[in-house]
C-alpha atoms as a PDB file:
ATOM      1  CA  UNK A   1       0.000   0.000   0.000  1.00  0.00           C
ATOM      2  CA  UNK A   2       2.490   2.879   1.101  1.00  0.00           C
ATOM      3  CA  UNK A   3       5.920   1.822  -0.565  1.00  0.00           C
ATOM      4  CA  UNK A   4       7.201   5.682   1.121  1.00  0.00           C
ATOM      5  CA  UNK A   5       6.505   7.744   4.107  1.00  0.00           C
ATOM      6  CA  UNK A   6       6.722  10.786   1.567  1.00  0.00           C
ATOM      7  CA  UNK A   7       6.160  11.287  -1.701  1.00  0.00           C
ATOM      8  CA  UNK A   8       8.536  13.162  -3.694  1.00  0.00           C
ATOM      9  CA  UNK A   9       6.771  15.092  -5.846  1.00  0.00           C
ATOM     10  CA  UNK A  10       9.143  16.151  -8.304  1.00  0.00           C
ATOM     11  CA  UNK A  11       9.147  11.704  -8.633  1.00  0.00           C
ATOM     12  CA  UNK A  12       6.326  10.523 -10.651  1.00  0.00           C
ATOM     13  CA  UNK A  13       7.331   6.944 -11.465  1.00  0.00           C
ATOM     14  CA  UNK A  14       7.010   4.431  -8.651  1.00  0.00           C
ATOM     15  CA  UNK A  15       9.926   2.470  -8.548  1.00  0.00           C
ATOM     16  CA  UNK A  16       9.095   0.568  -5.136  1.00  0.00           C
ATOM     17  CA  UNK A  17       6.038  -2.050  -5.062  1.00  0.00           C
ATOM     18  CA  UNK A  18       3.570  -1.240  -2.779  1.00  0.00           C
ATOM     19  CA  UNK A  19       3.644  -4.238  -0.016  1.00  0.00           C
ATOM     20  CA  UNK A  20       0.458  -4.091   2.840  1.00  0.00           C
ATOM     21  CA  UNK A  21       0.941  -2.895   5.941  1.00  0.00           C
ATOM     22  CA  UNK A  22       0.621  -4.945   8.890  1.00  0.00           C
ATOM     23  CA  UNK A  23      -1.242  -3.030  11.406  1.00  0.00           C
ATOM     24  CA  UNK A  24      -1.160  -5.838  14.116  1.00  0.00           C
ATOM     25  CA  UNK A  25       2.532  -5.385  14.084  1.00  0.00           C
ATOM     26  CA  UNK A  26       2.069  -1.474  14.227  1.00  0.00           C
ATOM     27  CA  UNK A  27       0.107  -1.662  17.286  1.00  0.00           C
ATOM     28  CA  UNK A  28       2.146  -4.372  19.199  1.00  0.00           C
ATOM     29  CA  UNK A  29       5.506  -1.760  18.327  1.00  0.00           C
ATOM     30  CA  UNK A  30       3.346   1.371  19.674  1.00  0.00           C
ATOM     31  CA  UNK A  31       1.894   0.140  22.521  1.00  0.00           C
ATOM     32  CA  UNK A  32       4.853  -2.198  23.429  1.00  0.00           C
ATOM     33  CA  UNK A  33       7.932  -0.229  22.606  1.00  0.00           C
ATOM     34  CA  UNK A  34       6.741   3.284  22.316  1.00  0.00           C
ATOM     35  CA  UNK A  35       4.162   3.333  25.378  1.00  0.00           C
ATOM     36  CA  UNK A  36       0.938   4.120  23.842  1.00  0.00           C
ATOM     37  CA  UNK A  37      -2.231   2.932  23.841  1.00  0.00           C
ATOM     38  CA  UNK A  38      -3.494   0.874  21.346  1.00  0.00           C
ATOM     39  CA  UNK A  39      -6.169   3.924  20.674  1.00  0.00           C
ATOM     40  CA  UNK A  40      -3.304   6.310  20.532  1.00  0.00           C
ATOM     41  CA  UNK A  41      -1.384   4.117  17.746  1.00  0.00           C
ATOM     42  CA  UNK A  42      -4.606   3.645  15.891  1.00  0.00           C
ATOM     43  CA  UNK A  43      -5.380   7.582  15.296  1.00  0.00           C
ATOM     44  CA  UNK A  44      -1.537   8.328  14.256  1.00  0.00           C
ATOM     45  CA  UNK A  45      -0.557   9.129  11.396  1.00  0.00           C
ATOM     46  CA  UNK A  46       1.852   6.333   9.839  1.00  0.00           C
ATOM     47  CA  UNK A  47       4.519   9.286   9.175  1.00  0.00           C
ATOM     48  CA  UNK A  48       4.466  10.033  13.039  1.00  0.00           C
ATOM     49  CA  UNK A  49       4.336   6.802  13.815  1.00  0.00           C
ATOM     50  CA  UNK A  50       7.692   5.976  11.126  1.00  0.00           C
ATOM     51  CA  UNK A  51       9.479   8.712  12.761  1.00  0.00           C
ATOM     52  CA  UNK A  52       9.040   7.765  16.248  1.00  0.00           C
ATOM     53  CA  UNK A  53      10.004   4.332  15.717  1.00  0.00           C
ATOM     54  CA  UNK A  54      13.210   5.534  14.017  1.00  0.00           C
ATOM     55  CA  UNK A  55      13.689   7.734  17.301  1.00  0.00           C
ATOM     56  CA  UNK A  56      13.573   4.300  18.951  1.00  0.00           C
ATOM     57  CA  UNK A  57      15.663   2.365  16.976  1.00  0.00           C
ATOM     58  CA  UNK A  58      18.330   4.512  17.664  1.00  0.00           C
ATOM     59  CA  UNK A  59      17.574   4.630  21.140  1.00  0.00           C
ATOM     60  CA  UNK A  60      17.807   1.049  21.358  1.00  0.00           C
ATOM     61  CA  UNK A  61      20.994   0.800  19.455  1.00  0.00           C
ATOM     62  CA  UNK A  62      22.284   2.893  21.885  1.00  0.00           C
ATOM     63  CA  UNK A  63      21.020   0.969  25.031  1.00  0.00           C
ATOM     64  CA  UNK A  64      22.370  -2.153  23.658  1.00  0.00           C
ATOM     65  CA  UNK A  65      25.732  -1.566  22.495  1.00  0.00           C
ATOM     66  CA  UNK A  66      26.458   0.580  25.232  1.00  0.00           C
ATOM     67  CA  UNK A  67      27.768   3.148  22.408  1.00  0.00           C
ATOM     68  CA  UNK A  68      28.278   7.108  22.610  1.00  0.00           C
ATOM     69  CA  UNK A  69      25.648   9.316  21.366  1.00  0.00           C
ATOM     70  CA  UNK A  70      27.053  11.111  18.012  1.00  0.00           C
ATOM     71  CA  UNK A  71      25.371  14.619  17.139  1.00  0.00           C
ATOM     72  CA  UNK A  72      23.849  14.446  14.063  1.00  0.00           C
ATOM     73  CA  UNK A  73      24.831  16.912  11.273  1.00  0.00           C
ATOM     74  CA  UNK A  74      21.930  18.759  10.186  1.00  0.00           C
ATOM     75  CA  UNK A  75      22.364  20.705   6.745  1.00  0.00           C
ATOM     76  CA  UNK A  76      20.966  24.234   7.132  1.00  0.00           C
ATOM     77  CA  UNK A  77      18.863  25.424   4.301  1.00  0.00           C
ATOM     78  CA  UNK A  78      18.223  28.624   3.855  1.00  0.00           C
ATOM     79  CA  UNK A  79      14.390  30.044   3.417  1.00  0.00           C
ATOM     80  CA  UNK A  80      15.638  31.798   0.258  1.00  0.00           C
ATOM     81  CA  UNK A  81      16.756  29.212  -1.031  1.00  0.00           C
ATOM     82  CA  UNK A  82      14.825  27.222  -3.518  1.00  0.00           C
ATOM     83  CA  UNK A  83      14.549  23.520  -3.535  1.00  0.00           C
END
């Protein structure tokens, strides 16, 4: 069904195939892992939902091999800028 979180819209051609999404598996994450209810996980939207199991993944990679946290670079873009 939803091959991307976000369409690029300067993409047309769909170059992924769409696979279902397994909303069992979706719930048992964000109620499990990510501490919500299952009434919570079922009115997110699936990019909140992507992002803040990222945010855990990363979290848990952390926990688990007892690693150091490395800052992120963020590229700044400019508002005048066009993209």
């Amino acid at each position: 069904m939803l091959c991307r979180k976000k369409i690029d819209t300067n993409e047309m051609n769909n170059n992924c195939e769409d696979t279902p999404i397994d909303f069992r598996w979706m719930a048992y994450i964000g109620m499990n892992k990510l501490g919500f209810t299952y009434r919570e996980v079922m009115h997110m939207y699936f990019g909140l939902w992507a992002d803040m199991y990222e945010a855990y993944k990363v979290q848990y990679n952390f926990e688990t091999g007892r690693g150091l946290y490395e800052m992120r670079k963020q590229e700044e873009i400019s508002s005048l800028s066009v993209l």
